[in-house]
PDB file of N, CA and C in Angstrom:
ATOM      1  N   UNK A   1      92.160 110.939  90.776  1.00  0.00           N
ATOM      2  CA  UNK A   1      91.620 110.630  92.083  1.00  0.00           C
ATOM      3  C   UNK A   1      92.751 110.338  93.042  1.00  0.00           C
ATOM      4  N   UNK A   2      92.680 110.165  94.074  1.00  0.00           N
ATOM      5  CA  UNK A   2      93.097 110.080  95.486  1.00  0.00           C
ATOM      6  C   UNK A   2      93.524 108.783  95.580  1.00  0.00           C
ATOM      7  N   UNK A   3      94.860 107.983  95.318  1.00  0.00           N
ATOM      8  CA  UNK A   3      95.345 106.864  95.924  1.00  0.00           C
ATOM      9  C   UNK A   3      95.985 106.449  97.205  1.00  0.00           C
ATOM     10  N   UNK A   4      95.620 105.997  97.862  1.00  0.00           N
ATOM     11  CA  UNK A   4      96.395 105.569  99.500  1.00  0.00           C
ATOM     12  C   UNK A   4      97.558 104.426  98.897  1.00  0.00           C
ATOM     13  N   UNK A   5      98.875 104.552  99.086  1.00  0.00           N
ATOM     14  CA  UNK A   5      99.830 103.283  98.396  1.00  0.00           C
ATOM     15  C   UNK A   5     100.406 102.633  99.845  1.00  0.00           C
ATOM     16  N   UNK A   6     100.615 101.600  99.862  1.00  0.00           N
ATOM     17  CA  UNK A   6     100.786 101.238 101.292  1.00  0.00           C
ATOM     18  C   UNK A   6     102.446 101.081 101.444  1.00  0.00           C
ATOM     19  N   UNK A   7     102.678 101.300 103.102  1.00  0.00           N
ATOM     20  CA  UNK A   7     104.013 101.048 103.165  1.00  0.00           C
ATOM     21  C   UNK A   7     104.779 100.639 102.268  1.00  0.00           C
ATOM     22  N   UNK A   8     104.623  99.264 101.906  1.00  0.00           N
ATOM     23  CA  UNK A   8     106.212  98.459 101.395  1.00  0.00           C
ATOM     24  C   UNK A   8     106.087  98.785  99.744  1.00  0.00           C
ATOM     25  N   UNK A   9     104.928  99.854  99.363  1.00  0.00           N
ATOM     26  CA  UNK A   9     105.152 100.219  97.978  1.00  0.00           C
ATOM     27  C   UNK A   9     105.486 101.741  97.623  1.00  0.00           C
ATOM     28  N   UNK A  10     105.851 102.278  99.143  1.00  0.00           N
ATOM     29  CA  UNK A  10     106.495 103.595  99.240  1.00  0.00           C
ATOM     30  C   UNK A  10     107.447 103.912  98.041  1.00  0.00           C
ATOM     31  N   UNK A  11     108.736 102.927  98.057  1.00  0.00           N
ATOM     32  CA  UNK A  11     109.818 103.135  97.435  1.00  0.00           C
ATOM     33  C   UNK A  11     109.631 103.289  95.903  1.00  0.00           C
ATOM     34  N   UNK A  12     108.494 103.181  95.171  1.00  0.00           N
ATOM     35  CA  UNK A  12     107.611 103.582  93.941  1.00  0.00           C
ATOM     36  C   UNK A  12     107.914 105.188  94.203  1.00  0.00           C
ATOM     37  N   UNK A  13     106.847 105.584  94.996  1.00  0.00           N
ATOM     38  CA  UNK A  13     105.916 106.570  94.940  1.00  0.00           C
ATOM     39  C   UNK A  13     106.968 107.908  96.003  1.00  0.00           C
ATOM     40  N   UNK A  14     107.721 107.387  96.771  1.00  0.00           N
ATOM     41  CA  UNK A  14     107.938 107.950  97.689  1.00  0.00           C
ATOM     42  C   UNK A  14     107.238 108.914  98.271  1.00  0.00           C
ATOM     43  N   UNK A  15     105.864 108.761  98.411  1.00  0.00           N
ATOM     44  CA  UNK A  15     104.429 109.584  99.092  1.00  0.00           C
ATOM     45  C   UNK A  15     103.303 108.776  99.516  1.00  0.00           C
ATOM     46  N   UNK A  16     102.566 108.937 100.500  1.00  0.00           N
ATOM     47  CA  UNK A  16     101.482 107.463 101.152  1.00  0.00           C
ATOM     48  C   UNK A  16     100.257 107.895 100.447  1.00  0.00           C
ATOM     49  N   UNK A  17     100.326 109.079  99.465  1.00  0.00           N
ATOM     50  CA  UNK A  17      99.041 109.620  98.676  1.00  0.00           C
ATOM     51  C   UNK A  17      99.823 110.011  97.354  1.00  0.00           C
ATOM     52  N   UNK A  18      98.995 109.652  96.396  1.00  0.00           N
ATOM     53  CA  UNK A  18      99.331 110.210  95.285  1.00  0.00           C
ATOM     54  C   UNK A  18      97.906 110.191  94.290  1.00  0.00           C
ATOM     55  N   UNK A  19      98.289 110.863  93.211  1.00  0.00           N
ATOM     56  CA  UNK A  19      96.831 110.977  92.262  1.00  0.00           C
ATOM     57  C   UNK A  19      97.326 109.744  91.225  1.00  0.00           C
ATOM     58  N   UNK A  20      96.160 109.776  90.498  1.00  0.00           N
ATOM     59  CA  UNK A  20      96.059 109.047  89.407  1.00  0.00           C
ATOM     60  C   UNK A  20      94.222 109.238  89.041  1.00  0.00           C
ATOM     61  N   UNK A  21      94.756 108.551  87.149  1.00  0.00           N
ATOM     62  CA  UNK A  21      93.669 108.588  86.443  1.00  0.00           C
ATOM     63  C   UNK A  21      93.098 107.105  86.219  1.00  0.00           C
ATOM     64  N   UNK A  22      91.512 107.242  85.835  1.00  0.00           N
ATOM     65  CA  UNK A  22      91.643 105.764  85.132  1.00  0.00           C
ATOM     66  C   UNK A  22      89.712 105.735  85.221  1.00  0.00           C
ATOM     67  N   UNK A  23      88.988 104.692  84.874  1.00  0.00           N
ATOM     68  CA  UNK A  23      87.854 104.918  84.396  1.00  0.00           C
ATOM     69  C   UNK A  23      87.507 103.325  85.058  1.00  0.00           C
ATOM     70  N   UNK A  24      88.311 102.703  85.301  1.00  0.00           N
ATOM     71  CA  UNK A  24      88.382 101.489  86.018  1.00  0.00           C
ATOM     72  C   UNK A  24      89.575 101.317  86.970  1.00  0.00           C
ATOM     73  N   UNK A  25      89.405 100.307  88.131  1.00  0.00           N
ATOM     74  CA  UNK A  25      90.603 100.232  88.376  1.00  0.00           C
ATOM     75  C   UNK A  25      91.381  99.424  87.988  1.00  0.00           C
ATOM     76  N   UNK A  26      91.362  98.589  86.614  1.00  0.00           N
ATOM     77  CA  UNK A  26      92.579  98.215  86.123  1.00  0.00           C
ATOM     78  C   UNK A  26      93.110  99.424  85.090  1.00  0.00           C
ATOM     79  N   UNK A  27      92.399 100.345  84.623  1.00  0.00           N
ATOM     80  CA  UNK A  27      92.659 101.777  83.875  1.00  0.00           C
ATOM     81  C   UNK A  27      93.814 102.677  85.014  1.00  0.00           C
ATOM     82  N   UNK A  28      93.229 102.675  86.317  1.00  0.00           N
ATOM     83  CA  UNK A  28      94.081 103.415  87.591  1.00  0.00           C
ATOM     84  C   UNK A  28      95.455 102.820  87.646  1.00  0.00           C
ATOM     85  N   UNK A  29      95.642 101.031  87.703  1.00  0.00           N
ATOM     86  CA  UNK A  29      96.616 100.786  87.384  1.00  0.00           C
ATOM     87  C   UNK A  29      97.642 100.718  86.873  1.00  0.00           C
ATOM     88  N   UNK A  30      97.150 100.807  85.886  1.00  0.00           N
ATOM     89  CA  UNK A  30      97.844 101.146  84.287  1.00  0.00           C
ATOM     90  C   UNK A  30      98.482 102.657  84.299  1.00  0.00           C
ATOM     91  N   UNK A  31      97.374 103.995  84.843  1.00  0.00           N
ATOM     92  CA  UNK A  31      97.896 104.873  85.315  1.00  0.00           C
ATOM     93  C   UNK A  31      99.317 104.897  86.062  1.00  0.00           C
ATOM     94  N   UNK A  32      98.757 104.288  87.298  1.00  0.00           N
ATOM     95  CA  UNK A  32     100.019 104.679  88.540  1.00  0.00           C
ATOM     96  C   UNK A  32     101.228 103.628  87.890  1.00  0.00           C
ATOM     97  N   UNK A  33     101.247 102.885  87.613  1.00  0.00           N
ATOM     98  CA  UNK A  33     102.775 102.213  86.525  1.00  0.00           C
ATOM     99  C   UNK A  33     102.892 102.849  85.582  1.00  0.00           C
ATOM    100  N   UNK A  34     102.529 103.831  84.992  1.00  0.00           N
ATOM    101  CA  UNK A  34     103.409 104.876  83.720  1.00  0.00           C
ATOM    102  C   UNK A  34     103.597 105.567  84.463  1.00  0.00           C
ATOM    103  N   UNK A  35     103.208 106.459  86.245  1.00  0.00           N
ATOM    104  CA  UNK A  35     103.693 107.135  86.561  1.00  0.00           C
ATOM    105  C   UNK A  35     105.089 106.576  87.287  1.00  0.00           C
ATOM    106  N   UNK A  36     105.005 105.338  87.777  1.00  0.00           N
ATOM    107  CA  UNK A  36     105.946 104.366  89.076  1.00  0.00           C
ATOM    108  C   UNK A  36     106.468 103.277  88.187  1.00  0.00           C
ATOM    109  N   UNK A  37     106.906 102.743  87.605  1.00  0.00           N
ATOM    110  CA  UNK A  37     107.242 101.640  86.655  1.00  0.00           C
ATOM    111  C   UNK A  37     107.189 100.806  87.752  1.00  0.00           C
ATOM    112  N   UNK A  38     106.572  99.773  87.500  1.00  0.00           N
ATOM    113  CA  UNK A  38     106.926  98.469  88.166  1.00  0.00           C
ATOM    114  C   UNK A  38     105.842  98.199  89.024  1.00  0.00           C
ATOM    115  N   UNK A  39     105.243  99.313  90.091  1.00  0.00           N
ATOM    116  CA  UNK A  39     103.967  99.141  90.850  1.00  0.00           C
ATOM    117  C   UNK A  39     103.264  98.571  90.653  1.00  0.00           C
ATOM    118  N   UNK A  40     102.765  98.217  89.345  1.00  0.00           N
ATOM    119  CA  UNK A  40     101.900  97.587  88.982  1.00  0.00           C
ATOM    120  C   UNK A  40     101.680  95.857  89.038  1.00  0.00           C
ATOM    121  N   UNK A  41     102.954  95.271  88.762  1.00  0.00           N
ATOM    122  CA  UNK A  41     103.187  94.026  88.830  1.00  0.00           C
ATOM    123  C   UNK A  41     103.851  93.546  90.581  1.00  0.00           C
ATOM    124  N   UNK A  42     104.084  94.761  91.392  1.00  0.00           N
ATOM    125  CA  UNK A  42     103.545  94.307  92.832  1.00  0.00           C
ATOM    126  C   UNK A  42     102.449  93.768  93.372  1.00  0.00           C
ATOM    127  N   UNK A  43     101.180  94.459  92.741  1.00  0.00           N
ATOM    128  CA  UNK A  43     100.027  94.123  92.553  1.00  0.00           C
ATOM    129  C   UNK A  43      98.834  93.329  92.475  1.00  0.00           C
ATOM    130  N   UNK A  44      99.054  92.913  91.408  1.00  0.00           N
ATOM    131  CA  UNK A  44      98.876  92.096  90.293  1.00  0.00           C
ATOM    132  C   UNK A  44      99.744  91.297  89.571  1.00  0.00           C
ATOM    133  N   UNK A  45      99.311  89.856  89.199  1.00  0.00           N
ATOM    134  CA  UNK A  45      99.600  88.461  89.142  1.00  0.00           C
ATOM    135  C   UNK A  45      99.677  88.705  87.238  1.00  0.00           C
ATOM    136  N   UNK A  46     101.046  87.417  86.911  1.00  0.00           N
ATOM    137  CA  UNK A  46     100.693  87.200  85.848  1.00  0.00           C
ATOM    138  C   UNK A  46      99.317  87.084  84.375  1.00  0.00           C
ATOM    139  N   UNK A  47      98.480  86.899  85.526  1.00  0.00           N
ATOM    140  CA  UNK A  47      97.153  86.192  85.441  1.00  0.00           C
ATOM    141  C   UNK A  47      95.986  87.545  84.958  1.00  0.00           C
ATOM    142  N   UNK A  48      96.712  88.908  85.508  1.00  0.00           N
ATOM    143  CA  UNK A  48      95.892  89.559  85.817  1.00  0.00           C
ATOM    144  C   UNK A  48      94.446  89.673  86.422  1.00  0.00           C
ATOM    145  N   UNK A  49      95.276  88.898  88.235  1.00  0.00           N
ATOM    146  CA  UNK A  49      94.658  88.855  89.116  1.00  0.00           C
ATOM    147  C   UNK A  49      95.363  90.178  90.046  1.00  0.00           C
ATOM    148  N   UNK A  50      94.400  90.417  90.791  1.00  0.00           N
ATOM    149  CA  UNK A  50      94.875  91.281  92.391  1.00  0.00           C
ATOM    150  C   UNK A  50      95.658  90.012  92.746  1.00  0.00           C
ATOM    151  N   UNK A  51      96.734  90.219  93.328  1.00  0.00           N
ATOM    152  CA  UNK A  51      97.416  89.325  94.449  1.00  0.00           C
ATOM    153  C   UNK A  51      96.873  89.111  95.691  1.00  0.00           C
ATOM    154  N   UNK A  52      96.657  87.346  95.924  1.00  0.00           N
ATOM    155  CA  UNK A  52      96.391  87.640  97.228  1.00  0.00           C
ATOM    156  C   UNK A  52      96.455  88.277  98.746  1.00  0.00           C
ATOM    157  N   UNK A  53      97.958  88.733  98.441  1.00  0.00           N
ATOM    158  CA  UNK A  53      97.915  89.828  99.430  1.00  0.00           C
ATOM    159  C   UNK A  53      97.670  91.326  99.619  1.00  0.00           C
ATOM    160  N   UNK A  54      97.212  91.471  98.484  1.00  0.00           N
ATOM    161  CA  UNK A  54      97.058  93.304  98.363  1.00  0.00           C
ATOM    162  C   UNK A  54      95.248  92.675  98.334  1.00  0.00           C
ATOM    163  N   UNK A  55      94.527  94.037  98.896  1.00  0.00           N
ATOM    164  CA  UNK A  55      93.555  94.349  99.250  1.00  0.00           C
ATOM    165  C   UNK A  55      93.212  95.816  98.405  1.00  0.00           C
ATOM    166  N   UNK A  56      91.603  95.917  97.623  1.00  0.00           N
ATOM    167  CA  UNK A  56      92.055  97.371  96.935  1.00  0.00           C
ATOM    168  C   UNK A  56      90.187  97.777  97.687  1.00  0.00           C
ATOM    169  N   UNK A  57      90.257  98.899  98.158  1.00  0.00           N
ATOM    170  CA  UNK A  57      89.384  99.162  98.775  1.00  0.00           C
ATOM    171  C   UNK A  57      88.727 100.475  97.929  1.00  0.00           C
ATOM    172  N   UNK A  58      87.508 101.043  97.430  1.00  0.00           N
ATOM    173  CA  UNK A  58      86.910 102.302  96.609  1.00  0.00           C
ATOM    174  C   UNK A  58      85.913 102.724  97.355  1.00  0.00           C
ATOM    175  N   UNK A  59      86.089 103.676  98.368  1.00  0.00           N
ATOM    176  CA  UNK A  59      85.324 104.525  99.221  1.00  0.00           C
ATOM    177  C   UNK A  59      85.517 103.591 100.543  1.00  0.00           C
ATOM    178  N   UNK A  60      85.871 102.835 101.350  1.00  0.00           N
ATOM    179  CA  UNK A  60      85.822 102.003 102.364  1.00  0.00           C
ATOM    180  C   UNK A  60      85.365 101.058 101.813  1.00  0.00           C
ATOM    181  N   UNK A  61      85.300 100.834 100.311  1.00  0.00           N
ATOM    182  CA  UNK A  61      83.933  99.305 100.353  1.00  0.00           C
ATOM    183  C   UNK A  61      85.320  98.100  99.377  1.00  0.00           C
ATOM    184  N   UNK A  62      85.522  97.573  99.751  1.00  0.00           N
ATOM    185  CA  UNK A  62      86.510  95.838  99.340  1.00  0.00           C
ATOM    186  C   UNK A  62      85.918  95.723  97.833  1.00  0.00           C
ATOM    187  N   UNK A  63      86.773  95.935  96.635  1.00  0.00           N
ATOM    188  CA  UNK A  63      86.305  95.379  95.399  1.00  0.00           C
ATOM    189  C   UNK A  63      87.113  94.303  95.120  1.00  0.00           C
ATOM    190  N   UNK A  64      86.937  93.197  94.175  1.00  0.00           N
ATOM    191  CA  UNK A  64      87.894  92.554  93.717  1.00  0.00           C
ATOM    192  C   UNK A  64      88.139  91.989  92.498  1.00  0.00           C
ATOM    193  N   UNK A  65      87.119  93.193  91.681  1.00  0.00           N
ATOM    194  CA  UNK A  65      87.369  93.363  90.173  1.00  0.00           C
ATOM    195  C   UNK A  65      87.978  94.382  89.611  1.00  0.00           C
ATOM    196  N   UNK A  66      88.415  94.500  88.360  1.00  0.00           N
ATOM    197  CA  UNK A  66      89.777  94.889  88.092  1.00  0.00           C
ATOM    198  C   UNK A  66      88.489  96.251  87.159  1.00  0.00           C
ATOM    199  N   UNK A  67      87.571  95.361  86.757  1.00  0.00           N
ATOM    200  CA  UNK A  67      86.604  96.076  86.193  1.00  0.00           C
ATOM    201  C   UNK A  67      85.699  97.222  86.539  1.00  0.00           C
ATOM    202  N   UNK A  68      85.781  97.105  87.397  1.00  0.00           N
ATOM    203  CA  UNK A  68      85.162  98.003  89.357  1.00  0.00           C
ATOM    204  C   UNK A  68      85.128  99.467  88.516  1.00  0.00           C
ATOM    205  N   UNK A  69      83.953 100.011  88.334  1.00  0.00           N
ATOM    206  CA  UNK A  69      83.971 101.407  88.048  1.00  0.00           C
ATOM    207  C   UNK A  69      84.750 102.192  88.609  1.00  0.00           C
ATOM    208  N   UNK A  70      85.213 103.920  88.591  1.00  0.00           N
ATOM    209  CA  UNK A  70      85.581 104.636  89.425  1.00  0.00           C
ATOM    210  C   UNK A  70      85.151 106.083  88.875  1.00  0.00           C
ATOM    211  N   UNK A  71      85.221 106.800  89.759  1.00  0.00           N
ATOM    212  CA  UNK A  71      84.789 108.509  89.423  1.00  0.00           C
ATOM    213  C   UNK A  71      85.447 109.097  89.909  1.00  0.00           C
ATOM    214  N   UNK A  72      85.979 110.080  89.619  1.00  0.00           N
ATOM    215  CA  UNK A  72      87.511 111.456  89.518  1.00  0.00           C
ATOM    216  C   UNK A  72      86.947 111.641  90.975  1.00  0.00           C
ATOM    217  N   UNK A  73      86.167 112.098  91.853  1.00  0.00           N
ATOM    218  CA  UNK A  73      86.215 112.108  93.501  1.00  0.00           C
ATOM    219  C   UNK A  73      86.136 110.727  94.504  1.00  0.00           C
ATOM    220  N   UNK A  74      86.422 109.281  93.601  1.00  0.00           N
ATOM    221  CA  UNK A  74      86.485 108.213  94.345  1.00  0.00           C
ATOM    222  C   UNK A  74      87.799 108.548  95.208  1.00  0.00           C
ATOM    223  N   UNK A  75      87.700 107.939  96.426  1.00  0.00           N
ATOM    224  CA  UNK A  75      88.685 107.495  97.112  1.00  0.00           C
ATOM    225  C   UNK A  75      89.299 105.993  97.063  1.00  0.00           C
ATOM    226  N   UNK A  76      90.542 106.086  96.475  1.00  0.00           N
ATOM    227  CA  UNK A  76      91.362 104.518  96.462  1.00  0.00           C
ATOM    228  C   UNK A  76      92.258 104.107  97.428  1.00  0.00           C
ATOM    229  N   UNK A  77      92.365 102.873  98.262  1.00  0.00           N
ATOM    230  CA  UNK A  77      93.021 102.758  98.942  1.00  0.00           C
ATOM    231  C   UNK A  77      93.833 101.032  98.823  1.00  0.00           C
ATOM    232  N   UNK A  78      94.850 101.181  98.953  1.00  0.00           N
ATOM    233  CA  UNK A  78      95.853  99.754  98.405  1.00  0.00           C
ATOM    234  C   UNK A  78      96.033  99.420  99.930  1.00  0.00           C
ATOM    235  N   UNK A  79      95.705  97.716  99.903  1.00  0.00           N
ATOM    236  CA  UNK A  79      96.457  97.591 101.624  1.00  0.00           C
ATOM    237  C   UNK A  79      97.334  96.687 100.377  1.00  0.00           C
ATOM    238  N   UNK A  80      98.373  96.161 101.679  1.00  0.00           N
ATOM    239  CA  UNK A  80      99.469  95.209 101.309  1.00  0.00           C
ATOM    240  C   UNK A  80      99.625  94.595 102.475  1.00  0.00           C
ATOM    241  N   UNK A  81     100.103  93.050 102.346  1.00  0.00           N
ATOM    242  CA  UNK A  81      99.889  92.664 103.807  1.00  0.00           C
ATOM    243  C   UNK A  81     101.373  91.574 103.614  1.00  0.00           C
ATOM    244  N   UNK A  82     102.153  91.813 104.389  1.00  0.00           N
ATOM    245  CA  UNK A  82     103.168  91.603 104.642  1.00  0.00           C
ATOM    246  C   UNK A  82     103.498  90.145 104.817  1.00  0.00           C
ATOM    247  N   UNK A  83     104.538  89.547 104.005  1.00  0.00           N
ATOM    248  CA  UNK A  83     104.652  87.867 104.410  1.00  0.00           C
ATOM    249  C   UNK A  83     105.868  87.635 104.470  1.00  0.00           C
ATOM    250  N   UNK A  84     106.578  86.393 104.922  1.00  0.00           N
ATOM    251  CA  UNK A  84     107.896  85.585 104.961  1.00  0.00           C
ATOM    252  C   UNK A  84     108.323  85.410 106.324  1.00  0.00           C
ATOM    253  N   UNK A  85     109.295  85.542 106.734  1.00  0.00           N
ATOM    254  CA  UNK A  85     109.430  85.311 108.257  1.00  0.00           C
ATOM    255  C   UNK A  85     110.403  85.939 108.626  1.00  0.00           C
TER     256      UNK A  85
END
């Protein structure tokens, strides 16, 4: 499926779209870090939480389970929201 990766996680992906697989989106995750090493723990918290600052959106609609179904024509989209001063 169709991932949107946001700005400051360019330097992964070096593309603002890329594919990936997965049957959940902690499965998608898991995906796009064997493709990007490291993306993943931008992410996501020790805890295996979403971080409070990333936002993961599946068709326009805000999920915030890791468990969140998905289907090979979902649309995924990562915000990231920028902090420090």
């Amino acid at each position: 499926m169709r991932v949107s990766i946001p700005t400051p996680l360019l330097s992964y992906t070096q593309e603002p779209h890329v594919n990936a697989d997965g049957a959940t989106v902690a499965e998608l995750l898991h995906d796009l870090d064997r493709r990007y090493p490291g993306i993943r723990f931008r992410m996501i918290d020790e805890q295996d939480e979403i971080r409070p600052h990333v936002k993961i959106f599946i068709n326009r609609e805000r999920i915030a389970d890791l468990d969140a179904r998905l289907t090979a024509d979902d649309d995924v989209q990562i915000l990231q929201a920028l902090s420090g001063g």
